[in-house]
N, C-alpha and C. Protein backbone atom coordinates (compact mmCIF):
# COMPACT_ATOMS: atom_id res chain seq x y z
N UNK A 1 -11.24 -5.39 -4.05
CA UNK A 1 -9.87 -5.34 -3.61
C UNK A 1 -9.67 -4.12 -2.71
N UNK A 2 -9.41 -4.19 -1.65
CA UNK A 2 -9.39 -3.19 -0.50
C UNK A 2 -7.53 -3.47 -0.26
N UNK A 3 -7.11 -2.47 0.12
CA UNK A 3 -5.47 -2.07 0.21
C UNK A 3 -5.00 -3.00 1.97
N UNK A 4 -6.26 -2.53 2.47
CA UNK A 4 -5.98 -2.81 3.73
C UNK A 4 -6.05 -4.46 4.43
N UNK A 5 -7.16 -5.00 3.28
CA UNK A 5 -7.11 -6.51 3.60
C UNK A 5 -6.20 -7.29 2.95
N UNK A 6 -5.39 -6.55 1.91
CA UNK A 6 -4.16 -7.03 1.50
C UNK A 6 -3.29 -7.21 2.42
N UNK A 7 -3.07 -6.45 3.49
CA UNK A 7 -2.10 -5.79 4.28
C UNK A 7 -2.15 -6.58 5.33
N UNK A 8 -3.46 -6.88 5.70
CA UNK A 8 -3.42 -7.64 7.24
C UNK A 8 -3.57 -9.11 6.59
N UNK A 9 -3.93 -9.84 5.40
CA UNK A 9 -3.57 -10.89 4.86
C UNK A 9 -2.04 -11.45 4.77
N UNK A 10 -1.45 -10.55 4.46
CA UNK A 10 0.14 -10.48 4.57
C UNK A 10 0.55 -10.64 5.75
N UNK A 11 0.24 -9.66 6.69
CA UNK A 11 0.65 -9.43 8.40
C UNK A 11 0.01 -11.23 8.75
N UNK A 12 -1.12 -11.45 8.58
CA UNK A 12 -1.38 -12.77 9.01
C UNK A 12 -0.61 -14.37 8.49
N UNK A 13 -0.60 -13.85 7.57
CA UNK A 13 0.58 -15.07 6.59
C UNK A 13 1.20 -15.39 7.20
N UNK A 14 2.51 -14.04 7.13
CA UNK A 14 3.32 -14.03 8.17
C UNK A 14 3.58 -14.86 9.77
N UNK A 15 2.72 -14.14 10.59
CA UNK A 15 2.82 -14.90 11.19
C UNK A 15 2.01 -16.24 11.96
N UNK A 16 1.50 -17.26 10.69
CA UNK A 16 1.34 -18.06 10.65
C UNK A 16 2.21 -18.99 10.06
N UNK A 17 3.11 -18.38 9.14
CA UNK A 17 4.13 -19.67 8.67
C UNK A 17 3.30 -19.62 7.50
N UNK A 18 2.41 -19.24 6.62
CA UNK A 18 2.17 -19.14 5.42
C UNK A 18 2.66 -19.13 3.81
N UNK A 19 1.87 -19.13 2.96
CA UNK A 19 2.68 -18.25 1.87
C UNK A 19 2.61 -16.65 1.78
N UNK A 20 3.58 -16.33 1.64
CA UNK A 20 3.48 -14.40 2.09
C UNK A 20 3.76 -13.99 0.34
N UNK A 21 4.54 -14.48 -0.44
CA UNK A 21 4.85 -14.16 -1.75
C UNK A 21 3.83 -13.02 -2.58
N UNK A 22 2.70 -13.63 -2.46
CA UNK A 22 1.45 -13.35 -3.44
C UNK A 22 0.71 -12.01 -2.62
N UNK A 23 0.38 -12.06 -1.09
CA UNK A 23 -0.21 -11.38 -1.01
C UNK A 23 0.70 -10.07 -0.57
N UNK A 24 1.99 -10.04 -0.27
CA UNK A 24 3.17 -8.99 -0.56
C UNK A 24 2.95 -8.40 -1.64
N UNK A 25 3.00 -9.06 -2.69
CA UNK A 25 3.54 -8.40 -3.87
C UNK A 25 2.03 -7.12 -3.83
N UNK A 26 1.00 -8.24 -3.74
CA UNK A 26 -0.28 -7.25 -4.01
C UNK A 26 -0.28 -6.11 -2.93
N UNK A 27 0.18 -5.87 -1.51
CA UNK A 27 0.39 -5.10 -0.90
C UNK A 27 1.54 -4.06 -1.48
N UNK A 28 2.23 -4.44 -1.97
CA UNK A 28 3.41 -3.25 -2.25
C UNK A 28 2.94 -2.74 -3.87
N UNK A 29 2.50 -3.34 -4.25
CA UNK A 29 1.61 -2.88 -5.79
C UNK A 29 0.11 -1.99 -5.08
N UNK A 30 -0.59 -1.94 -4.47
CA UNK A 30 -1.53 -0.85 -3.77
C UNK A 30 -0.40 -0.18 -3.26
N UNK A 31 0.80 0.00 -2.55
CA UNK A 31 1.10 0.78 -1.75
C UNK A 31 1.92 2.09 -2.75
N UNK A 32 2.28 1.21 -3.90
CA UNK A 32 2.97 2.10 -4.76
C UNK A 32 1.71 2.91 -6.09
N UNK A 33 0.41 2.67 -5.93
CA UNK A 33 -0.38 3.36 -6.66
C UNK A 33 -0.86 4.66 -5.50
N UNK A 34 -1.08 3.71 -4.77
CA UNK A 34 -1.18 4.95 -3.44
C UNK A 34 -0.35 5.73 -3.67
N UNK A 35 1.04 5.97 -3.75
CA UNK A 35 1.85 7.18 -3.60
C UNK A 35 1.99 8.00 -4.59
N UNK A 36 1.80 6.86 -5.84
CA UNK A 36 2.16 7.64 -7.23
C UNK A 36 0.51 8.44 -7.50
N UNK A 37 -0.85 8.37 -6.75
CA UNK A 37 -1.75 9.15 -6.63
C UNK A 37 -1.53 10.14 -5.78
N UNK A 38 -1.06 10.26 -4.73
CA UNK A 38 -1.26 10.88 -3.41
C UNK A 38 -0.04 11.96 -3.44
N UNK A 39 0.48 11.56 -3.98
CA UNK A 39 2.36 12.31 -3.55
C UNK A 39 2.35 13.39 -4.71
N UNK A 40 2.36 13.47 -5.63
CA UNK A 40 1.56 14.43 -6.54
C UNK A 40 0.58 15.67 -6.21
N UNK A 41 -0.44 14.90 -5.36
CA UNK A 41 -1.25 15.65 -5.18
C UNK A 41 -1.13 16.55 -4.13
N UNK A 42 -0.75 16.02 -2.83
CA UNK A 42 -0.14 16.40 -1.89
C UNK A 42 1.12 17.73 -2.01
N UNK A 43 1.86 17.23 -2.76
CA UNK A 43 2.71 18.23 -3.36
C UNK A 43 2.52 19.92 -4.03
N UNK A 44 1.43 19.36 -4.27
CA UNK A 44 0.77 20.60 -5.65
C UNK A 44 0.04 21.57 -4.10
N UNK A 45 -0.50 20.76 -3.50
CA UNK A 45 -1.50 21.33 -2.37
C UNK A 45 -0.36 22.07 -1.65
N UNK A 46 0.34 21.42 -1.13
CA UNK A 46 1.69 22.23 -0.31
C UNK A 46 1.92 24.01 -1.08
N UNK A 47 2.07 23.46 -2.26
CA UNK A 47 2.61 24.56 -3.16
C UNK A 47 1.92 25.55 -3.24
N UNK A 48 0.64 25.72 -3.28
CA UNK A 48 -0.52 26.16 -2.98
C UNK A 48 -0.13 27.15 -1.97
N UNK A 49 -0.02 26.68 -0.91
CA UNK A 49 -0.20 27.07 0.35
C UNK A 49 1.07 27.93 1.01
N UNK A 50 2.43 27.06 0.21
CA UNK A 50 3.12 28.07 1.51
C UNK A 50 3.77 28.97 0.49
């Protein structure tokens, strides 16, 4: 499961007239582990620094 072939699976759905339902959801479910990893971390690093 790669984030990004979720993403252009969706983008392609789309605009093909597809079903977009399924592979949305799985795009915004990676996009929200992504942040709830990253945004944290990112944060702490900032803090760090300035």
């Amino acid at each position: 499961m790669n984030p990004i072939s979720q993403l252009v699976t969706t983008v392609r759905e789309l605009m093909i007239g597809g079903p977009v339902a399924e592979s949305l959801m799985w795009t915004l479910v990676w996009m929200a582990i992504l942040l709830i990893v990253f945004v944290p971390l990112a944060l702490r690093a900032y803090r760090r620094r300035a």
